[in-house]
C-alpha atoms as a PDB file:
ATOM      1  CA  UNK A   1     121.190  82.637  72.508  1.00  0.00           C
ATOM      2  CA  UNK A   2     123.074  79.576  73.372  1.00  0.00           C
ATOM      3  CA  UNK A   3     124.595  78.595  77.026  1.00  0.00           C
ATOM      4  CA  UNK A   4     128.124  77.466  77.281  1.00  0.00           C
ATOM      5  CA  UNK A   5     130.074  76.516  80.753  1.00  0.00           C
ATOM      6  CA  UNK A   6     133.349  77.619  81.804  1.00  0.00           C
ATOM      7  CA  UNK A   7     135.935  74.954  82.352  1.00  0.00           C
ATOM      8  CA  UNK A   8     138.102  74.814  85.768  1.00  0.00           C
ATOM      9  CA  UNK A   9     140.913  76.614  83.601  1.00  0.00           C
ATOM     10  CA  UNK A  10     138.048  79.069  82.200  1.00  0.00           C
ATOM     11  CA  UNK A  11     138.107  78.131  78.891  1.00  0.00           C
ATOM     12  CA  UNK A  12     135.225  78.570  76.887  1.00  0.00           C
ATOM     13  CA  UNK A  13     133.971  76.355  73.327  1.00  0.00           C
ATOM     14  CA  UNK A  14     131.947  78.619  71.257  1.00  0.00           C
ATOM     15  CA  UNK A  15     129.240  77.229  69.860  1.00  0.00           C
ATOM     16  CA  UNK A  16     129.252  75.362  65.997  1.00  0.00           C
ATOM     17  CA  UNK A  17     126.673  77.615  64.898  1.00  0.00           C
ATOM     18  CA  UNK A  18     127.985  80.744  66.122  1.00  0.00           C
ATOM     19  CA  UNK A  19     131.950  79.591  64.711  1.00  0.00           C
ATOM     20  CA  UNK A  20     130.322  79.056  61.521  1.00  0.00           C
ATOM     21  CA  UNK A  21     127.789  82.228  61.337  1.00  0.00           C
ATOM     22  CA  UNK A  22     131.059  84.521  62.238  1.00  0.00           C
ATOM     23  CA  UNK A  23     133.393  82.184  59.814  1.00  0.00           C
ATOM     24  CA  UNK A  24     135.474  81.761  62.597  1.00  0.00           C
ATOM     25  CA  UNK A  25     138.618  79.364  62.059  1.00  0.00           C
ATOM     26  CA  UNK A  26     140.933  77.637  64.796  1.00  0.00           C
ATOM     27  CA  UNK A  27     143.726  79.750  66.021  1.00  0.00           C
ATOM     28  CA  UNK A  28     142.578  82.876  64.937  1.00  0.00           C
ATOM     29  CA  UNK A  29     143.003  85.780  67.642  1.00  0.00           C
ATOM     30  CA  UNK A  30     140.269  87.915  69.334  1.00  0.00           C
ATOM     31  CA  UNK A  31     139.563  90.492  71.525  1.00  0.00           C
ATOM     32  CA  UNK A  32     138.453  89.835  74.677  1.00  0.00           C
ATOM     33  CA  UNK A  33     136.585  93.014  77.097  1.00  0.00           C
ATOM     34  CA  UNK A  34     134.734  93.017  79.366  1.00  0.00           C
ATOM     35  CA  UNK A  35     131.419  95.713  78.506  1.00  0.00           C
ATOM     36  CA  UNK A  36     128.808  96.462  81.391  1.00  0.00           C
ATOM     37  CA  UNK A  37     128.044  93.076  82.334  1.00  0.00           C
ATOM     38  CA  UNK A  38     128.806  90.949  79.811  1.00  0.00           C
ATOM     39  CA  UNK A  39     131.884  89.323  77.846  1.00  0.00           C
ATOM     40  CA  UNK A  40     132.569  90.295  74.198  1.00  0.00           C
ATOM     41  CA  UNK A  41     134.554  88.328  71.731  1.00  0.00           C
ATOM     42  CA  UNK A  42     135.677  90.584  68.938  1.00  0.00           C
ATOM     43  CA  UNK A  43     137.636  88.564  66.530  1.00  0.00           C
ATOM     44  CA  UNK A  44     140.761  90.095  64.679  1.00  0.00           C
ATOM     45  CA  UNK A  45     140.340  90.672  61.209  1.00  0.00           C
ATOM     46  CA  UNK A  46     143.050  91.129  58.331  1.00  0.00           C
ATOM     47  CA  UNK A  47     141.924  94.668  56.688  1.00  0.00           C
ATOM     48  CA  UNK A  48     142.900  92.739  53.325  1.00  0.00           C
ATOM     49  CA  UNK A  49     139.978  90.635  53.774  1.00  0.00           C
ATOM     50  CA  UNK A  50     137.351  93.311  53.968  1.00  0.00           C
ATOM     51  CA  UNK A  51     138.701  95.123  49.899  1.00  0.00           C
ATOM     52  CA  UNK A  52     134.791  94.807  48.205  1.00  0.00           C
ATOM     53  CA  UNK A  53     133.289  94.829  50.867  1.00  0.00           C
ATOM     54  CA  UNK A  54     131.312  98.206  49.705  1.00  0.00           C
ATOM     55  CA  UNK A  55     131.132  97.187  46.313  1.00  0.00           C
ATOM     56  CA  UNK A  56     128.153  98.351  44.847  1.00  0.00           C
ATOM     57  CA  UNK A  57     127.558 101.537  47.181  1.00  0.00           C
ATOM     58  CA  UNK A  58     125.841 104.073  45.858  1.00  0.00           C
ATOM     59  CA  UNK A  59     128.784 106.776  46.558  1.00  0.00           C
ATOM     60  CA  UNK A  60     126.635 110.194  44.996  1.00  0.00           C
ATOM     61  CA  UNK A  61     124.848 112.875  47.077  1.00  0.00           C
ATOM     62  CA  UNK A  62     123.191 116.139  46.618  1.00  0.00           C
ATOM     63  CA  UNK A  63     125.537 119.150  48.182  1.00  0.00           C
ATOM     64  CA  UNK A  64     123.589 121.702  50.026  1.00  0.00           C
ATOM     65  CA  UNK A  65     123.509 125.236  48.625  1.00  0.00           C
ATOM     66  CA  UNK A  66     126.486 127.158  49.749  1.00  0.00           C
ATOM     67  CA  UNK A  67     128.766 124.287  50.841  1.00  0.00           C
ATOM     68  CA  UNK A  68     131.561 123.345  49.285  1.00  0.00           C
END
């Protein structure tokens, strides 16, 4: 976990390693909410991006008896 301080405007500079971990890229938009007491980031994905993102799932199962 990594400590960052708000400016007087209340800006925020997320840390190198975190932008780079999340592949995060300047202007790109996020969420921002707050969840019991803390402040989550969720960056805005295109849904293009994620197509393979399951390749390679295993996609059989065994039906129970009597189900459809």
């Amino acid at each position: 976990m990594q400590t960052v301080t708000l400016s007087p405007r209340f800006q925020v500079v997320i840390p190198r390693r975190v932008r780079e971990s999340m592949g995060l890229r300047s202007a790109e938009k996020a969420h921002v909410t707050s969840f019991r007491n803390r402040i989550e980031i969720i960056p805005l994905r295109d849904v293009r991006k994620l197509r393979g993102y399951l390749r390679g799932i295993d996609g059989a199962f065994q039906r129970e008896d009597g189900r459809v």
